[in-house]
Protein backbone atom coordinates (compact mmCIF):
# COMPACT_ATOMS: atom_id res chain seq x y z
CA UNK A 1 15.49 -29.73 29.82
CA UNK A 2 18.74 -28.43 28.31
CA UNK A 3 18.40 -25.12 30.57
CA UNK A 4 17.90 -27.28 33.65
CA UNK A 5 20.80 -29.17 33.13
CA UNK A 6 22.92 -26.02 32.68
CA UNK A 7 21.42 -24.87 35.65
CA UNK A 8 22.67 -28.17 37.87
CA UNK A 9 25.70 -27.90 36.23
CA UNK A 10 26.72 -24.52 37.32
CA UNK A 11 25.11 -24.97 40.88
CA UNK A 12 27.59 -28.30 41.21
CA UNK A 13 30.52 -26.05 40.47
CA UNK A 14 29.39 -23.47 42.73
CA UNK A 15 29.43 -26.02 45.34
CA UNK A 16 32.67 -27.42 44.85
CA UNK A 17 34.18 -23.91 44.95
CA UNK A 18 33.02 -23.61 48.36
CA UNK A 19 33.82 -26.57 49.56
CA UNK A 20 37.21 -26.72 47.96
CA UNK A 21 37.65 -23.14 49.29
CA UNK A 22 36.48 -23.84 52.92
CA UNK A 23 37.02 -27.30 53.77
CA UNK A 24 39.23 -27.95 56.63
CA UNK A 25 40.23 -31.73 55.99
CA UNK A 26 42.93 -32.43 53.15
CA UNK A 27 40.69 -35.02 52.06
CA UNK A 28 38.43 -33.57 51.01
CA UNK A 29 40.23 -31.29 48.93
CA UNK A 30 42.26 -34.29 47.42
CA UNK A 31 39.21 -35.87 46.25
CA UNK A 32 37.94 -32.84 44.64
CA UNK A 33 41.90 -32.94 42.62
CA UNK A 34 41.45 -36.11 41.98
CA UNK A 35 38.04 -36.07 40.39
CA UNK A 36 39.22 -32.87 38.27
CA UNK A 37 42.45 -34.62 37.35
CA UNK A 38 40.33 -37.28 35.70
CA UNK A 39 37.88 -35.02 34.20
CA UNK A 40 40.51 -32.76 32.92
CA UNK A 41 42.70 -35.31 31.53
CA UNK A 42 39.78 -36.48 29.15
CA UNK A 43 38.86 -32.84 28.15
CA UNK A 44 39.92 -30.90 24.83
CA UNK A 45 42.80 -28.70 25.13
CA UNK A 46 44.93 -29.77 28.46
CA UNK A 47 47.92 -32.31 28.91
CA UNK A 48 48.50 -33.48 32.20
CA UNK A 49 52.09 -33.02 33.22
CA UNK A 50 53.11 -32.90 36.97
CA UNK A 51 55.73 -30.46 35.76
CA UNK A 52 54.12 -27.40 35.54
CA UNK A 53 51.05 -25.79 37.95
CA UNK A 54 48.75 -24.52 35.04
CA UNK A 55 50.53 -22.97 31.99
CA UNK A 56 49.52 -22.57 28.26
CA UNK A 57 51.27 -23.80 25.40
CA UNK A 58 52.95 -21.54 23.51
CA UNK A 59 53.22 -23.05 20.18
CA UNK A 60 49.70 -24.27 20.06
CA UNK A 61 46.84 -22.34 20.56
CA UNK A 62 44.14 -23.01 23.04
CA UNK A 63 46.13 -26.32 25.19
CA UNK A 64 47.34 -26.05 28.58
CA UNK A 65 49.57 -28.35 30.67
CA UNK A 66 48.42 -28.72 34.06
CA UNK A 67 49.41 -31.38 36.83
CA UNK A 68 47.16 -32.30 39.64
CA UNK A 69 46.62 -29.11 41.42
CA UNK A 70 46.41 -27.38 38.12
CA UNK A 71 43.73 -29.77 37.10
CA UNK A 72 41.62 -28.37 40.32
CA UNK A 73 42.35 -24.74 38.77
CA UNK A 74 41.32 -25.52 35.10
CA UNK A 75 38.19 -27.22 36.31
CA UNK A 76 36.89 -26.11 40.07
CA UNK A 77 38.19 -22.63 39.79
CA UNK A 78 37.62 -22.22 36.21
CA UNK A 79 41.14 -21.19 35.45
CA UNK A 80 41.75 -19.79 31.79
CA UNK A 81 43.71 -22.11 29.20
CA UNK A 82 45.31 -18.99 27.48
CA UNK A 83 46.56 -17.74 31.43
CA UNK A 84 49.98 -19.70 32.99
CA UNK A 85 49.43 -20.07 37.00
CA UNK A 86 52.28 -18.57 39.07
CA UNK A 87 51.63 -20.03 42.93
CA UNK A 88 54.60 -17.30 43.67
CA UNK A 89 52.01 -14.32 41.72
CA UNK A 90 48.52 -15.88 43.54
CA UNK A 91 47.62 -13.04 46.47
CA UNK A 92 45.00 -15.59 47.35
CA UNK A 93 46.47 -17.47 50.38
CA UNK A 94 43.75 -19.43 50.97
CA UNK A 95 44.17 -20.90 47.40
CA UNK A 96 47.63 -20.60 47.44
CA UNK A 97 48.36 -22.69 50.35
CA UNK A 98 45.49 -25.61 49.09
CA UNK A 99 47.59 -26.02 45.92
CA UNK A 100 50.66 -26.17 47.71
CA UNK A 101 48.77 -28.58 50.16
CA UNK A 102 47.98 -31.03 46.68
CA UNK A 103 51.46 -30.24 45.23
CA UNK A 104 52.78 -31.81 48.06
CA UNK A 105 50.81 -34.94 48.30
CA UNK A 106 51.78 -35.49 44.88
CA UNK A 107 54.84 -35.51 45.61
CA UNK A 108 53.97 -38.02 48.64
CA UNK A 109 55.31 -35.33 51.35
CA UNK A 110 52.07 -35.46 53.78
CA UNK A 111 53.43 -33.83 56.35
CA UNK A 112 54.60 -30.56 54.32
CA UNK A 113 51.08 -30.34 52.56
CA UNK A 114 49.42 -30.30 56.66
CA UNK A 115 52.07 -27.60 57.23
CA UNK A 116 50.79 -25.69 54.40
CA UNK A 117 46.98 -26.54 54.42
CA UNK A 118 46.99 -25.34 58.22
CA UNK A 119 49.47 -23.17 58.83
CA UNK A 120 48.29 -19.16 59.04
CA UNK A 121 48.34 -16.47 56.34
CA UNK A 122 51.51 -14.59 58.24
CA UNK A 123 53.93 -17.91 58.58
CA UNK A 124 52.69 -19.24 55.36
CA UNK A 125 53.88 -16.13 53.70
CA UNK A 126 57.23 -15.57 55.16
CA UNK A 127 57.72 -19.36 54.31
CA UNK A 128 57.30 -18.49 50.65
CA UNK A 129 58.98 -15.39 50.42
CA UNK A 130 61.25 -15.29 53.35
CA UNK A 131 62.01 -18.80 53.74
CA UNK A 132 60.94 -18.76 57.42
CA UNK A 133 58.81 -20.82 59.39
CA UNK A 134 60.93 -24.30 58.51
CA UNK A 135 60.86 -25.72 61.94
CA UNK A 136 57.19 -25.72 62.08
CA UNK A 137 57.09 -27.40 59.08
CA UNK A 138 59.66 -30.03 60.08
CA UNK A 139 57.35 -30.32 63.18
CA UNK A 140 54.59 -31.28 60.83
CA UNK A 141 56.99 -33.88 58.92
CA UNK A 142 57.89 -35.56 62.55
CA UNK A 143 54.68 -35.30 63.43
CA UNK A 144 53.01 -37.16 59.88
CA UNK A 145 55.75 -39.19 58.51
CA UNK A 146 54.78 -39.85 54.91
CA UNK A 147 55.25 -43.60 55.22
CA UNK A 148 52.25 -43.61 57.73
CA UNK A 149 49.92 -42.30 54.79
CA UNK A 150 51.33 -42.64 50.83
CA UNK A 151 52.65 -46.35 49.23
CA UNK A 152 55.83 -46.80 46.90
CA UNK A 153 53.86 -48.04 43.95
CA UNK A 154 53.29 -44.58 42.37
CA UNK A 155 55.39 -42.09 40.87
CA UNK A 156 54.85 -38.44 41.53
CA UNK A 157 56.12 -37.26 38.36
CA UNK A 158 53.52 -38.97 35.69
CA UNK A 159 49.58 -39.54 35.71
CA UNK A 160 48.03 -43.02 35.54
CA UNK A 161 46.49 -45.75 37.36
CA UNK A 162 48.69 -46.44 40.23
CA UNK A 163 49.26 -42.32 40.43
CA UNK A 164 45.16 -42.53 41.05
CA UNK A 165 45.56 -45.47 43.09
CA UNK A 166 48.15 -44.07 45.38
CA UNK A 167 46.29 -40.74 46.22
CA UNK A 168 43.31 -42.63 46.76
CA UNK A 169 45.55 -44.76 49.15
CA UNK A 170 46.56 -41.23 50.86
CA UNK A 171 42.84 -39.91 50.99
CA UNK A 172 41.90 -43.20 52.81
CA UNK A 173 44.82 -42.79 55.37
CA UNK A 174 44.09 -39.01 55.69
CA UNK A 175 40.06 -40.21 56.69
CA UNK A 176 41.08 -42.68 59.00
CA UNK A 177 42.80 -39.81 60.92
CA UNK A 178 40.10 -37.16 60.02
CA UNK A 179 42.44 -34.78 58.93
């Protein structure tokens, strides 16, 4: 019984990889960050902190600080505690640009995270490095004012009930609009 349980266990994770890695609708991956945030926050060993992506305590062995889109890398992509996250270091651009995406709905900026969840490899990586590619983002940020999708009753800087509340809030918005 144990064995099967493992078994289900690892096949769910599987599955939220993939979907977390292939899913075209920001919704979708901001329910799988919200689900890990409140899995994560309960779990031995991490703080949440909207400070920092994913990074490991120095002073005390085995915790990690991790905000929302580090809770999606400590649980769905089975980030290690002991290893910090650099978003600047990840040569993955598919993940890189999905945390960026979360980042930025944390932050309540909707129309920067559709800039960065759909943009291409190329401008997505002179963005980063080159700072290029700004007015296609500010076409994004005309295009979905954040008003249209997030409420003022949150804060993006600490975790809690109306933090959950609000991105649920923005997932809802994001559905009515499939994107």
């Amino acid at each position: 019984m144990r064995d099967m349980l493992l078994e289900a266990e690892v096949l769910e994770k599987a599955d939220r990889q993939h979907l977390f890695l292939t899913t075209n609708k920001l919704w979708q991956l901001l329910e799988i960050a919200i689900e890990d945030i409140q899995i994560v926050s309960k779990m031995p060993g991490y703080i949440i902190s909207m400070n920092t992506w994913h990074e490991k305590v120095d002073d005390m062995p085995n915790m990690c600080t991790v905000c929302l889109a580090g809770s999606v890398l400590a649980r769905t992509l089975n980030w290690p505690k002991t290893e910090n996250y650099n978003i600047k270091n990840d040569n993955d651009w598919n993940v890189q640009k999905r945390m960026l995406a979360i980042d930025c709905v944390r932050a309540r900026d909707i129309g920067r995270a559709l800039f960065f969840f759909c943009v291409d490899e190329k401008t997505l990586m002179e963005y980063i490095h080159q700072g290029k590619g700004g007015d296609i983002r500010m076409d994004f940020e005309r295009r979905y004012p954040s008003h249209e999708f997030t409420t003022n009753d949150w804060s993006a800087s600490s975790y809690g009930y109306s933090f959950i509340q609000g991105i649920t809030h923005t997932i809802n918005k994001l559905k009515e609009r499939d994107l």
